[in-house]
C-alpha atoms as a PDB file:
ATOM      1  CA  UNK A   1      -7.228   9.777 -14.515  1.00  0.00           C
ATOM      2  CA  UNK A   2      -4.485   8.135 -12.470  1.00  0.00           C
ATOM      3  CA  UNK A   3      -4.592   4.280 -11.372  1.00  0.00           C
ATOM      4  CA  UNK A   4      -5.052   5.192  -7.296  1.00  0.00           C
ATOM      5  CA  UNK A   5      -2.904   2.116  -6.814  1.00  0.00           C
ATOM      6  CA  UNK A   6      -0.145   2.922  -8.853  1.00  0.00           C
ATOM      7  CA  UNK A   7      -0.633   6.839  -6.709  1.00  0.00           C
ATOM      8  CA  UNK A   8       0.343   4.961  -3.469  1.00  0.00           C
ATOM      9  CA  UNK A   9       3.192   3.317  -4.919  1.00  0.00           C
ATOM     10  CA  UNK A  10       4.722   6.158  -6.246  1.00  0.00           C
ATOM     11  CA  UNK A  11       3.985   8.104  -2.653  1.00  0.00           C
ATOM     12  CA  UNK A  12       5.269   4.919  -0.734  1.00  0.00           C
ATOM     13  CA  UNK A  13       8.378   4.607  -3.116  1.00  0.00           C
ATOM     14  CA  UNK A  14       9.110   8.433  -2.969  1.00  0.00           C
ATOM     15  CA  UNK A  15      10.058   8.167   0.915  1.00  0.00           C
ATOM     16  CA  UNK A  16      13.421   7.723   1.424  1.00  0.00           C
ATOM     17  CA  UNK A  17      13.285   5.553   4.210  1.00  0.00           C
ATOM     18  CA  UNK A  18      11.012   2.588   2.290  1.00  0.00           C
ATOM     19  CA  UNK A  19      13.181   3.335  -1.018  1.00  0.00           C
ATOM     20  CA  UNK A  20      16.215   2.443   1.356  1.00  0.00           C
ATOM     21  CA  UNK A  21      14.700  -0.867   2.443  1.00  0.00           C
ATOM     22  CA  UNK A  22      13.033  -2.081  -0.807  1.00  0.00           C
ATOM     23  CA  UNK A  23      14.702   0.079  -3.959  1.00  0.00           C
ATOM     24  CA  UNK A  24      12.159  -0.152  -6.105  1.00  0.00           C
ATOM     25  CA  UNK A  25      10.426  -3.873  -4.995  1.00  0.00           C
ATOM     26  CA  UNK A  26       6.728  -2.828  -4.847  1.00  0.00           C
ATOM     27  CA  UNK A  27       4.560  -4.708  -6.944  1.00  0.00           C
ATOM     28  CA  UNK A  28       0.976  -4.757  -7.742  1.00  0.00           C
ATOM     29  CA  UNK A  29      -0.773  -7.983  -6.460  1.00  0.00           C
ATOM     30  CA  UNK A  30       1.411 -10.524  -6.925  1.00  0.00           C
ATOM     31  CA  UNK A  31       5.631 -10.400  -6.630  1.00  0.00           C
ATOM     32  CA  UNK A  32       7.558 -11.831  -9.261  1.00  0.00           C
ATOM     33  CA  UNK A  33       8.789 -15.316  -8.516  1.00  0.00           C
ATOM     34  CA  UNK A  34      12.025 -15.150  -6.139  1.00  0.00           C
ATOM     35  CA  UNK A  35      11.882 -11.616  -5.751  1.00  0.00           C
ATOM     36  CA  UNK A  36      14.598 -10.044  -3.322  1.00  0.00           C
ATOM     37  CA  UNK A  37      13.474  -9.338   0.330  1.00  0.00           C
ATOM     38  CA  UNK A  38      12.411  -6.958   1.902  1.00  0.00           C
ATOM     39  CA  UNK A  39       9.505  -6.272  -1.054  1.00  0.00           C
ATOM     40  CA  UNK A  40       6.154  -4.953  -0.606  1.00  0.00           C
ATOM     41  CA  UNK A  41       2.716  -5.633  -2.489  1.00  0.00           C
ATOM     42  CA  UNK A  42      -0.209  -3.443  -2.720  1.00  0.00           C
ATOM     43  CA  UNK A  43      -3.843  -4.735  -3.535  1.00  0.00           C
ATOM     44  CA  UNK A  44      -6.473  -2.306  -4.555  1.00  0.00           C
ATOM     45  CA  UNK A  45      -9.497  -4.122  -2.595  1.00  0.00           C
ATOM     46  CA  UNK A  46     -12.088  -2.097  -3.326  1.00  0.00           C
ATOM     47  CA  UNK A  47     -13.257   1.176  -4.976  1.00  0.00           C
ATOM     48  CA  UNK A  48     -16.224   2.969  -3.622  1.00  0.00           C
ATOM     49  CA  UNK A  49     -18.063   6.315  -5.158  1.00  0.00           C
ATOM     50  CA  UNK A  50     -18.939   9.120  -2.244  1.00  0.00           C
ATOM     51  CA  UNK A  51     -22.488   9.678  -2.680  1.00  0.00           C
ATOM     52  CA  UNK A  52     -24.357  12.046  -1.382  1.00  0.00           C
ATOM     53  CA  UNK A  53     -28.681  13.182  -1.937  1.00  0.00           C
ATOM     54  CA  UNK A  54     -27.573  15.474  -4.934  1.00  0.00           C
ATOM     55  CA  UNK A  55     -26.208  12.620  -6.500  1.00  0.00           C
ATOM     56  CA  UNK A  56     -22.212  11.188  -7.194  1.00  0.00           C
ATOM     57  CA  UNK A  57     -19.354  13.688  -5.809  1.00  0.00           C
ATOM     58  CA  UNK A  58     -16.153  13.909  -7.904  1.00  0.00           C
ATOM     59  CA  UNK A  59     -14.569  11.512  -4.782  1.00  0.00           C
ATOM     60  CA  UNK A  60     -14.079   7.826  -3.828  1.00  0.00           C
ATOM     61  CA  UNK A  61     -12.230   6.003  -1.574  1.00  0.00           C
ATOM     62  CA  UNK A  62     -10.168   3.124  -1.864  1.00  0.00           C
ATOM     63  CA  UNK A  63      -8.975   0.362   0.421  1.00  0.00           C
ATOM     64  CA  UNK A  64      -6.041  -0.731  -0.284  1.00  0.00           C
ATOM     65  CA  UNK A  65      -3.873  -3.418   1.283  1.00  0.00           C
ATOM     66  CA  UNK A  66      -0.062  -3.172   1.575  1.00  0.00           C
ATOM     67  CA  UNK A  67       1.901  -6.272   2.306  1.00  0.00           C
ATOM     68  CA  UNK A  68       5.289  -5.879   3.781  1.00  0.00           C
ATOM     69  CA  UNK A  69       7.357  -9.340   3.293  1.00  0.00           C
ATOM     70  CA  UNK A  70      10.770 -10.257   4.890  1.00  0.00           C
ATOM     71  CA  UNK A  71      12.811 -12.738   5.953  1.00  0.00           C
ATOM     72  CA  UNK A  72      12.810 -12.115   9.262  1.00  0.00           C
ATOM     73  CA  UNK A  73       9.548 -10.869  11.560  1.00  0.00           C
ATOM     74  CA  UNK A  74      11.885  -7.432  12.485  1.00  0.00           C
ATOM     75  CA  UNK A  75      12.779  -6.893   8.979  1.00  0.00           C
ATOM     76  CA  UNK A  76       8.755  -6.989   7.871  1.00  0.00           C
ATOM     77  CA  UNK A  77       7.264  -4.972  11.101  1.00  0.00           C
ATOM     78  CA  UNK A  78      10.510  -2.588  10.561  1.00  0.00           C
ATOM     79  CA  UNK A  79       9.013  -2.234   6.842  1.00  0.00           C
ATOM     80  CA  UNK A  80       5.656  -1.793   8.100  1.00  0.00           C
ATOM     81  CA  UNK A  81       6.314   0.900   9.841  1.00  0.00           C
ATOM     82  CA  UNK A  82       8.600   2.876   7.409  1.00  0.00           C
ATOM     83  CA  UNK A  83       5.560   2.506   4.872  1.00  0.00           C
ATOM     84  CA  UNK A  84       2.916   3.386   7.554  1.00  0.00           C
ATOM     85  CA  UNK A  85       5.313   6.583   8.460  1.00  0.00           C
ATOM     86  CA  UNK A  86       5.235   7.607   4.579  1.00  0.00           C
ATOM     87  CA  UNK A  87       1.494   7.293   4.047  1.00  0.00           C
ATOM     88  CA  UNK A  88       0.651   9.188   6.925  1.00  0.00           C
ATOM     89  CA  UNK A  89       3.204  11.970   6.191  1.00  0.00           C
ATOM     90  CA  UNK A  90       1.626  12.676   2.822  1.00  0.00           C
ATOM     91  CA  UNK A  91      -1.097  15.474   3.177  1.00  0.00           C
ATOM     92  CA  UNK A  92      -3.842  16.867   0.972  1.00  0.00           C
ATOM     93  CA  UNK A  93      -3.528  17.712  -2.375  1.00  0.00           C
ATOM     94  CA  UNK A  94      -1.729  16.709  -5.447  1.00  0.00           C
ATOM     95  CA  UNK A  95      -0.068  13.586  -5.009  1.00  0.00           C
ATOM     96  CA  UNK A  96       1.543  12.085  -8.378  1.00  0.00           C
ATOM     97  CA  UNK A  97      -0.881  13.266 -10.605  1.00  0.00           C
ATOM     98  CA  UNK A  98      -3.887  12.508  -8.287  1.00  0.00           C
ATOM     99  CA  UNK A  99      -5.845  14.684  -5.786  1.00  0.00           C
ATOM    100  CA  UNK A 100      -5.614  13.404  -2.433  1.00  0.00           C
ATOM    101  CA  UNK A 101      -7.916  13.976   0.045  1.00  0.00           C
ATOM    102  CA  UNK A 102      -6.724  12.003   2.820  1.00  0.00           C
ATOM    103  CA  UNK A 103      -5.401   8.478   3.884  1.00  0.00           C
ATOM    104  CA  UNK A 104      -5.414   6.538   6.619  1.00  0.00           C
ATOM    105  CA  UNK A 105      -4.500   3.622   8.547  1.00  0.00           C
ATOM    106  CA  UNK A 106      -7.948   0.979   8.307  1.00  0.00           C
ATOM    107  CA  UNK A 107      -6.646  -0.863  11.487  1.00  0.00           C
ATOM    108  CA  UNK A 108      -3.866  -2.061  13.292  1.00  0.00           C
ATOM    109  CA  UNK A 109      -1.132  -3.976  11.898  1.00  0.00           C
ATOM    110  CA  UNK A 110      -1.904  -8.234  10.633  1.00  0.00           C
ATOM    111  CA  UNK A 111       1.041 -10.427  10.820  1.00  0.00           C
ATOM    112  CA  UNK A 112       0.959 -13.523   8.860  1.00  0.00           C
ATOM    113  CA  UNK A 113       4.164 -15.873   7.124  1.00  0.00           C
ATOM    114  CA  UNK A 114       4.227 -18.025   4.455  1.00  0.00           C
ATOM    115  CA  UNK A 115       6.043 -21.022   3.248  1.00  0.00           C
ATOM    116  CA  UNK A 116       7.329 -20.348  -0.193  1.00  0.00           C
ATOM    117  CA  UNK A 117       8.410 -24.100  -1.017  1.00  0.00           C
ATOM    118  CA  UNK A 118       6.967 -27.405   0.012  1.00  0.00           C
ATOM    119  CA  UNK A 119       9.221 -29.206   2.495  1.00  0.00           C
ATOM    120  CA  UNK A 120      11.136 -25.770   3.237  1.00  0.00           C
ATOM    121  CA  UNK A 121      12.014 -24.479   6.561  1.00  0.00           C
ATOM    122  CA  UNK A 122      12.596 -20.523   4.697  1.00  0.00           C
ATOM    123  CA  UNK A 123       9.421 -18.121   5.851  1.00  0.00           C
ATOM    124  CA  UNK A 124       8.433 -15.195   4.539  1.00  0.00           C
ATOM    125  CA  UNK A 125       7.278 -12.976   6.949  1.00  0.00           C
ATOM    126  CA  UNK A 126       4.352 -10.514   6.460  1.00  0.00           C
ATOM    127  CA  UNK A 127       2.861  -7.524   8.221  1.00  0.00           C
ATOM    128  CA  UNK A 128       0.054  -6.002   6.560  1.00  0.00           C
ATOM    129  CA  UNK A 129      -1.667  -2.835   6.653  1.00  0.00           C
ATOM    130  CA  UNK A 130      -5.098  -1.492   5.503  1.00  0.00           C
ATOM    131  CA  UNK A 131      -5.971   2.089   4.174  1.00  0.00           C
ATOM    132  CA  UNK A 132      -8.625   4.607   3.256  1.00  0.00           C
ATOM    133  CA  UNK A 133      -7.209   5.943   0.449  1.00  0.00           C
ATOM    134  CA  UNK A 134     -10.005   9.207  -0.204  1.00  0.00           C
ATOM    135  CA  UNK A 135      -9.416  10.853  -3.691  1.00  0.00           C
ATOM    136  CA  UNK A 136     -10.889  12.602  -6.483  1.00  0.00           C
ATOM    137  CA  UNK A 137     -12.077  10.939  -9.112  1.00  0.00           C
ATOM    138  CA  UNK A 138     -14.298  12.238 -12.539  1.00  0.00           C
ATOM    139  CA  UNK A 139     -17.628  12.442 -12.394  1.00  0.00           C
ATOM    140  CA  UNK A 140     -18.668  12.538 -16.581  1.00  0.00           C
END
């Protein structure tokens, strides 16, 4: 069965509109040290089973956290919204190898930055986004 997080980064990489911005910087977790900007990373948070009173359905649903990092605040909420525009776009059904049900946005957009060196003025920028990720999964 296919890695759900490596499904959304092949959907998120497929638009042309994020592949434009980031090539092919998507990573899962954590970026390589002094990776390019704009990049993206996804985090599979969690995994949960659909259950129902007949027992475990053949679908779960997965959050999953998408970090958009750039060098400037426009650059990261621009990227944000390109990958937010791709998700949403996809619709039900076979997605990479994987049977999607449906995904959606969690919440509204987080903005944090980050200092990559001590003493540095540089920033990273960051706007994150949270989806449901709902998908069918094996069941024996």
């Amino acid at each position: 069965m296919p890695d759900i997080g490596a499904t959304i980064r092949t959907l998120t990489l497929a638009d042309s509109t994020v592949q434009g911005l980031v090539n092919t910087r998507m990573f899962s977790d954590v970026p390589p040290e002094q990776v390019a900007m704009p990049a993206i990373v996804y985090t599979v948070i969690d995994t949960v089973p659909n259950e129902h009173l007949v027992g475990i359905v053949n679908a779960s649903r997965a959050r999953i956290q998408i970090d958009c990092a750039a060098d400037t605040r426009l650059q990261a909420n621009q990227l944000g919204d390109a990958v937010r525009l791709a998700l949403e776009k996809k619709h039900r059904g076979v997605q990479s190898g994987q049977f999607i049900h449906e995904i959606s946005l969690v919440s509204g957009e987080q903005y944090s930055f980050l200092r990559p060196e001590v003493g540095s003025d540089e920033r990273r920028f960051i706007t994150t986004l949270d989806f449901f990720v709902t998908y069918r999964t094996t069941t024996s």
